[in-house]
C-alpha atoms as a PDB file:
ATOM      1  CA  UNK A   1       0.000   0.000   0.000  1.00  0.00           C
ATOM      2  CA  UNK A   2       1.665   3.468  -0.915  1.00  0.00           C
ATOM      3  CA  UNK A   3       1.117   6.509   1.194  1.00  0.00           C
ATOM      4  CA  UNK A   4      -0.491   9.485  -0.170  1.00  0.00           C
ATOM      5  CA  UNK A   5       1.611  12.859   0.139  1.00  0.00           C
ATOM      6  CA  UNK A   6      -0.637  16.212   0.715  1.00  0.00           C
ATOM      7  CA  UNK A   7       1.843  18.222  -1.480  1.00  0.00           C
ATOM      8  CA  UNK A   8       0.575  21.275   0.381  1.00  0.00           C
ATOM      9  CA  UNK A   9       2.639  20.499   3.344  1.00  0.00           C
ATOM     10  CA  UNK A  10       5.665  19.711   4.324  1.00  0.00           C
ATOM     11  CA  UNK A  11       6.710  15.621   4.257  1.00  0.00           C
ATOM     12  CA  UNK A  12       9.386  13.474   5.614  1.00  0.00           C
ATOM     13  CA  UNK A  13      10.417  11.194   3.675  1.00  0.00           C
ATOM     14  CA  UNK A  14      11.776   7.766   5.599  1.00  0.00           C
ATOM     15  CA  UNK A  15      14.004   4.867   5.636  1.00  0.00           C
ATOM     16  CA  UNK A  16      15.042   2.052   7.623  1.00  0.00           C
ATOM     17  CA  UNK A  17      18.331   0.639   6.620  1.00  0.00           C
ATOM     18  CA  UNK A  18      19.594  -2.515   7.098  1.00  0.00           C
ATOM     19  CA  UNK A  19      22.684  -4.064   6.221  1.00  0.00           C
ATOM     20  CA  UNK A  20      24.880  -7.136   6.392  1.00  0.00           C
ATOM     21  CA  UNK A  21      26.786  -8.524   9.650  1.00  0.00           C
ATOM     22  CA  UNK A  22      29.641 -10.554   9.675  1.00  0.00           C
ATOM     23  CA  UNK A  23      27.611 -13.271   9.351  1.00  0.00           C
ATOM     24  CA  UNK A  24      26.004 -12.100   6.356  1.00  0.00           C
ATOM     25  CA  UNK A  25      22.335 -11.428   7.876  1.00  0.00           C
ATOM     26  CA  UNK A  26      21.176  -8.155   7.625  1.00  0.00           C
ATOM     27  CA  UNK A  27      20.843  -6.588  10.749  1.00  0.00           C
ATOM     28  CA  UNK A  28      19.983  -3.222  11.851  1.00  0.00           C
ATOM     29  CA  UNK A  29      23.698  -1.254  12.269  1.00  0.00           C
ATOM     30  CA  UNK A  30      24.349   0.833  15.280  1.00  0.00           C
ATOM     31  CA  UNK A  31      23.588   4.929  14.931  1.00  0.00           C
ATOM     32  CA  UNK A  32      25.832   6.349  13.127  1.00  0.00           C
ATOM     33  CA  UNK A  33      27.399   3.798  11.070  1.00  0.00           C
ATOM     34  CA  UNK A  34      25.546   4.452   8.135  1.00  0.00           C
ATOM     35  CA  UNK A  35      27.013   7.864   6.228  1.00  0.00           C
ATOM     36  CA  UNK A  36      26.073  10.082   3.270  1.00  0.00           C
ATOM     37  CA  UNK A  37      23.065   8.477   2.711  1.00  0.00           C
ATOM     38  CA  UNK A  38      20.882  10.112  -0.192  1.00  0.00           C
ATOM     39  CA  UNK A  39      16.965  10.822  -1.873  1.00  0.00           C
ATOM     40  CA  UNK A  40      16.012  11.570  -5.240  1.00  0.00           C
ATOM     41  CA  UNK A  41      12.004  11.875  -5.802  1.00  0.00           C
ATOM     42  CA  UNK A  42      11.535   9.919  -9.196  1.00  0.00           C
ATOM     43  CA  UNK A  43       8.545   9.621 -11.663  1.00  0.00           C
ATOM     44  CA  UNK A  44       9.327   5.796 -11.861  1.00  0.00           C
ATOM     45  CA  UNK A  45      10.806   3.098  -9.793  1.00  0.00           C
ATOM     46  CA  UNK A  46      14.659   3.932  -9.733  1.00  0.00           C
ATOM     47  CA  UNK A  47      14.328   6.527 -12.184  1.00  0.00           C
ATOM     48  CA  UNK A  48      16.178  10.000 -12.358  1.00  0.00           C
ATOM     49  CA  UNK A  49      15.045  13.088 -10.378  1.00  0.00           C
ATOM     50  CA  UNK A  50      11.877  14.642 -11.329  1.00  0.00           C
ATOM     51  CA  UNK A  51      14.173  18.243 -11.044  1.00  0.00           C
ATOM     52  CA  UNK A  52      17.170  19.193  -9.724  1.00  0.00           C
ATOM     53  CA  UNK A  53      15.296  20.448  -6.808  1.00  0.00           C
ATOM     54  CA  UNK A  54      14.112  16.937  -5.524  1.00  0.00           C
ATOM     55  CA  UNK A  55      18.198  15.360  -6.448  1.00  0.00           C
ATOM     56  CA  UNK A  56      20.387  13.939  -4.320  1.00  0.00           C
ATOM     57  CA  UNK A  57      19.071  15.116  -0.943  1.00  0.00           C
ATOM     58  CA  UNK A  58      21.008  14.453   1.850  1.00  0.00           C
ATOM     59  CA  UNK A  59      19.389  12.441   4.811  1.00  0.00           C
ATOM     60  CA  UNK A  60      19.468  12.841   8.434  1.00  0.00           C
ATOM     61  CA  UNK A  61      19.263   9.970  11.071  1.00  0.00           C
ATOM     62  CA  UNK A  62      16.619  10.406  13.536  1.00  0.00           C
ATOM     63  CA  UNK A  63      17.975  10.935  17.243  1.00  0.00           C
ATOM     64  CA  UNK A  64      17.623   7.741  18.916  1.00  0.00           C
ATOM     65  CA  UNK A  65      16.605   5.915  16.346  1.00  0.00           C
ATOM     66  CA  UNK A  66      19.700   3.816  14.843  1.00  0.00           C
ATOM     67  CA  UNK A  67      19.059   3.778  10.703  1.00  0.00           C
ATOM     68  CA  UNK A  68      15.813   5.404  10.465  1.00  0.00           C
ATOM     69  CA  UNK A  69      16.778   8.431   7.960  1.00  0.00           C
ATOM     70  CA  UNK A  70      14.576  11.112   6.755  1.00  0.00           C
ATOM     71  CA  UNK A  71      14.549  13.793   3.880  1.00  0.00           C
ATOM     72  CA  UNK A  72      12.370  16.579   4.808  1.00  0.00           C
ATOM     73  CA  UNK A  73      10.928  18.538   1.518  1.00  0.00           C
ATOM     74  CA  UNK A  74       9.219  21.290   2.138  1.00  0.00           C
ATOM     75  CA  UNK A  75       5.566  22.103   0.316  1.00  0.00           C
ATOM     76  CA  UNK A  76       7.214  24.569  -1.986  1.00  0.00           C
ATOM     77  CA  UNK A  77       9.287  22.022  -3.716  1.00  0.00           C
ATOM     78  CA  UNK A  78       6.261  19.541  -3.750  1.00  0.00           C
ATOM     79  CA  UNK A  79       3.520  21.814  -4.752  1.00  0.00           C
ATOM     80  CA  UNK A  80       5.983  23.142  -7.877  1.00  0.00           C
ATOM     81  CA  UNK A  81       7.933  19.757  -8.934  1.00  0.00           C
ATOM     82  CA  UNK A  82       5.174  16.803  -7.741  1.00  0.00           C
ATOM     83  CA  UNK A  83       1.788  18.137  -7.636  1.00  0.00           C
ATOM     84  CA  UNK A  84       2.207  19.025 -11.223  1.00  0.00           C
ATOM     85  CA  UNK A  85       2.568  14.552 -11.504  1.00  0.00           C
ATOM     86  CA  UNK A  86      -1.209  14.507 -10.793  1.00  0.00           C
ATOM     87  CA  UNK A  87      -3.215  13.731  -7.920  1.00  0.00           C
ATOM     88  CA  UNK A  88      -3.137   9.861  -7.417  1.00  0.00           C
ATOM     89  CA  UNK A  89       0.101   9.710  -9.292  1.00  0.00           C
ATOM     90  CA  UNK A  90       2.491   7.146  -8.157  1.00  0.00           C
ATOM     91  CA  UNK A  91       6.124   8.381  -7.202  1.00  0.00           C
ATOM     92  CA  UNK A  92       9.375   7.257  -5.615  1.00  0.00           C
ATOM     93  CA  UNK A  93      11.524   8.559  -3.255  1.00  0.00           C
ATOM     94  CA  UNK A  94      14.886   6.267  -4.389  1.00  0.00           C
ATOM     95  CA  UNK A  95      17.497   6.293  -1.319  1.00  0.00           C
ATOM     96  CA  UNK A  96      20.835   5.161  -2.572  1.00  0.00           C
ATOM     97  CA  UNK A  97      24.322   4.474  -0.998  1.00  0.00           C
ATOM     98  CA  UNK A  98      27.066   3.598  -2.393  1.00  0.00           C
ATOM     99  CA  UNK A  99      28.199   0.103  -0.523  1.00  0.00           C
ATOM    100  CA  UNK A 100      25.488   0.093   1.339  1.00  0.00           C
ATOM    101  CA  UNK A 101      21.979   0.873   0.113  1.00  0.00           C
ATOM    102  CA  UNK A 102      21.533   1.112  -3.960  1.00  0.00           C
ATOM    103  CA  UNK A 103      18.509   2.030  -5.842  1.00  0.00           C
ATOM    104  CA  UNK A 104      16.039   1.406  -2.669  1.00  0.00           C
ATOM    105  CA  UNK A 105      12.501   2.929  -3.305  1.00  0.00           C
ATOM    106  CA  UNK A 106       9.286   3.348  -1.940  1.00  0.00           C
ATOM    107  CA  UNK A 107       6.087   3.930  -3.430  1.00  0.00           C
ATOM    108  CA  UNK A 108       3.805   7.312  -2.735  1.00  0.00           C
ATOM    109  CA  UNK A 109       0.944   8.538  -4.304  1.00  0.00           C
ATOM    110  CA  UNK A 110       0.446  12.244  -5.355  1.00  0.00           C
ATOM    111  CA  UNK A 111      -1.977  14.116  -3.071  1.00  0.00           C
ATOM    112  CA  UNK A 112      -3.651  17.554  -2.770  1.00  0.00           C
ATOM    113  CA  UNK A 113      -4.902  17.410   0.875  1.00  0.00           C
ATOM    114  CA  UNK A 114      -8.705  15.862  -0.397  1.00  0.00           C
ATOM    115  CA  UNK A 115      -7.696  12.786   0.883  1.00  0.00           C
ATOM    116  CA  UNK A 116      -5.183  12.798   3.454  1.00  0.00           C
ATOM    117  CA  UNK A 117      -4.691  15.151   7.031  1.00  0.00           C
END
């Protein structure tokens, strides 16, 4: 099930990353381990940035919360570069990492407030 954006606010985009032990499971790494971790909002599944405005975004950990990362976008840049998509158009916010995390994406939908809070 994607989750529907209200393009007229502010959104934080999130992530939970996990990646292999030395045992080769994925596990959750400790805070701070993971580094330089990006977001690009995308038109399609691993595609290229819908603008330059919505590229390579640089995400923030969330205190206390070991590889949970977040992109904030503010309402400007989604009103301008995503509500133009279409409301109930699908998007993707692709995190990538060199090493770590490539070409991860999750699925939103386009939203104008009608249907969300």
């Amino acid at each position: 099930m994607s989750q529907r954006v209200n393009c007229h606010k502010d959104f934080d985009f999130q992530v939970d990353v996990t990646i292999p032990n030395t045992a080769g499971v994925l596990a959750t790494p400790a805070a701070g381990v993971i580094t330089a971790l990006k977001m690009r909002l995308a038109a399609t599944r691993n595609g290229t940035a819908i603008h330059a405005d919505v590229d390579a975004l640089s995400a923030s950990e969330r205190a206390g919360q070991a590889a949970r990362f977040y992109v904030s976008v503010d309402k400007a840049k989604l009103e301008t570069h995503i509500l133009t998509l279409g409301v109930g158009a699908p998007f993707f916010a692709v995190w990538s990492k060199t090493g770590d995390m490539d070409m991860e994406n999750v699925r939103y939908l386009v939203d104008d407030g009608t249907n969300v809070a």
